[in-house]
Protein backbone atom coordinates (compact mmCIF):
# COMPACT_ATOMS: atom_id res chain seq x y z
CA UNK A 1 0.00 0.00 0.00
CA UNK A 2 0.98 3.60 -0.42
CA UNK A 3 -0.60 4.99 2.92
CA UNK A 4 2.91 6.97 3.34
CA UNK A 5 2.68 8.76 0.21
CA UNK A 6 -1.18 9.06 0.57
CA UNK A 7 -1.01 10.78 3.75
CA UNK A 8 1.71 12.94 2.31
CA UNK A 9 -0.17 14.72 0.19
CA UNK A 10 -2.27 16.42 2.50
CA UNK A 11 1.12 18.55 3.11
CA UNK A 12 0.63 19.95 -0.43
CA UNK A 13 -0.33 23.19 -0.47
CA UNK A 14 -2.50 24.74 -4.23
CA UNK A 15 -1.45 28.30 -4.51
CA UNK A 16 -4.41 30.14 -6.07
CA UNK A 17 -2.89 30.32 -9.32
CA UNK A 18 -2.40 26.13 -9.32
CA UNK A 19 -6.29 26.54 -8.47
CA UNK A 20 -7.30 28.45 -11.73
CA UNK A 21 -4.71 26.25 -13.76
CA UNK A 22 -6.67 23.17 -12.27
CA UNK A 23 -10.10 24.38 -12.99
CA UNK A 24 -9.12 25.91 -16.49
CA UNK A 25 -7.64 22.24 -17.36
CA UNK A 26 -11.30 20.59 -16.62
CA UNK A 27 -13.23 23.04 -18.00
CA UNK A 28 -11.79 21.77 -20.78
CA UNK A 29 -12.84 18.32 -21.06
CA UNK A 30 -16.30 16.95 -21.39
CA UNK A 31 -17.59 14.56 -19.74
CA UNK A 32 -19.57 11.57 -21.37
CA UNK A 33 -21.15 8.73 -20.96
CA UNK A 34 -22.19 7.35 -17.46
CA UNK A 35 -20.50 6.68 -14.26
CA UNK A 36 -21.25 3.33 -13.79
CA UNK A 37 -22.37 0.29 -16.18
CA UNK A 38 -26.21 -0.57 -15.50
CA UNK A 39 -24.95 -3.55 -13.80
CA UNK A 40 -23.17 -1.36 -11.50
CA UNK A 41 -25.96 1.13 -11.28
CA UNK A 42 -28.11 -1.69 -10.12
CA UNK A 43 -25.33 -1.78 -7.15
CA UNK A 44 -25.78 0.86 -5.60
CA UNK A 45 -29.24 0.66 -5.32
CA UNK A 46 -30.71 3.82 -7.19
């Protein structure tokens, strides 16, 4: 397991200009398609 490196991260600190990179790079993709297979759907129990 990577719990060292997982715990880690929460030492990282996102400047507000890493932010608006971040949220410039997603606003650029589109999503499609759904999250889960209906198999999977069925589940989770929606």
């Amino acid at each position: 397991m990577r719990i060292e490196e997982n715990t880690g991260a929460t030492a990282v600190e996102l400047t507000t200009s890493d932010l608006e990179l971040i949220a410039t790079a997603l606003a650029g993709i589109e999503v499609q398609g759904a999250q889960y297979s209906e198999d999977g759907q069925r589940m989770i129990d929606r």
